[in-house]
Protein backbone atom coordinates (compact mmCIF):
# COMPACT_ATOMS: atom_id res chain seq x y z
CA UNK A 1 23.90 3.25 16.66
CA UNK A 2 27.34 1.30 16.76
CA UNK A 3 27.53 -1.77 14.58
CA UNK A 4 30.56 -4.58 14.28
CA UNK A 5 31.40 -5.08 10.53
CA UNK A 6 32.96 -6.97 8.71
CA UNK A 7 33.86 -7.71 5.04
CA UNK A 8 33.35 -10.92 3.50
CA UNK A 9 35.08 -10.19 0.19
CA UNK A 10 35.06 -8.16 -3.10
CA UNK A 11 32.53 -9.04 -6.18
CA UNK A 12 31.47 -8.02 -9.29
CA UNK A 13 34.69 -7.07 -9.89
CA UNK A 14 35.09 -5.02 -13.29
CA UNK A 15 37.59 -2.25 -14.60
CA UNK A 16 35.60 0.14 -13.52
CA UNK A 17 33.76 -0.98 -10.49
CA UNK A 18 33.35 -3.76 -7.56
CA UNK A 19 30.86 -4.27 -4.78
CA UNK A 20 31.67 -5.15 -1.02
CA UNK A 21 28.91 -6.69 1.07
CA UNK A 22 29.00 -5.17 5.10
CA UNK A 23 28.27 -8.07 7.83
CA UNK A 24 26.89 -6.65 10.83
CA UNK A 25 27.83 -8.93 13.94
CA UNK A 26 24.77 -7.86 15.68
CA UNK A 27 22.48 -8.37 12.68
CA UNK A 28 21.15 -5.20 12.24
CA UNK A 29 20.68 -3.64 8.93
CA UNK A 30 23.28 -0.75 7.52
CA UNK A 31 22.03 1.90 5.24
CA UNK A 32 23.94 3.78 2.84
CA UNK A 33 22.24 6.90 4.43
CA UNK A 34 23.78 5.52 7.79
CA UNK A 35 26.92 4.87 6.47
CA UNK A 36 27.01 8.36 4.88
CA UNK A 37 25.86 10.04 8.49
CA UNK A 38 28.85 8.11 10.17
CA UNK A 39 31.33 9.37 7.40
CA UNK A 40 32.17 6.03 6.84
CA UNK A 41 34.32 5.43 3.24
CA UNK A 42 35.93 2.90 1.63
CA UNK A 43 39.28 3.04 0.29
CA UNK A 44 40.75 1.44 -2.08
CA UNK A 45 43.88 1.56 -4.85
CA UNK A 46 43.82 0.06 -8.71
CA UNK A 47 46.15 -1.29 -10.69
CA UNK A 48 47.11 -3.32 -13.93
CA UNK A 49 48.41 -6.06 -13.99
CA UNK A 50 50.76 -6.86 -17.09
């Protein structure tokens, strides 16, 4: 199944963690488990600010 995504921002933003929400287009649900079959990732890079 092909969805359209989009990502409406980054929250609960911590040192250690953050959550992203996935909009499908097409309004069909995402799973992780689908996400995981697809080898779909996130990445992402850290740093401090001074």
């Amino acid at each position: 199944m092909h969805h359209d995504l989009s990502i409406s921002g980054v929250y609960n933003v911590t040192a250690i963690s953050f959550s992203v929400y996935l909009i499908c287009r097409d309004d069909m649900p995402l799973s992780l488990a689908e996400a995981e079959r697809n080898g779909w990732h996130i990445n992402w890079v850290g740093y401090e600010t001074p």
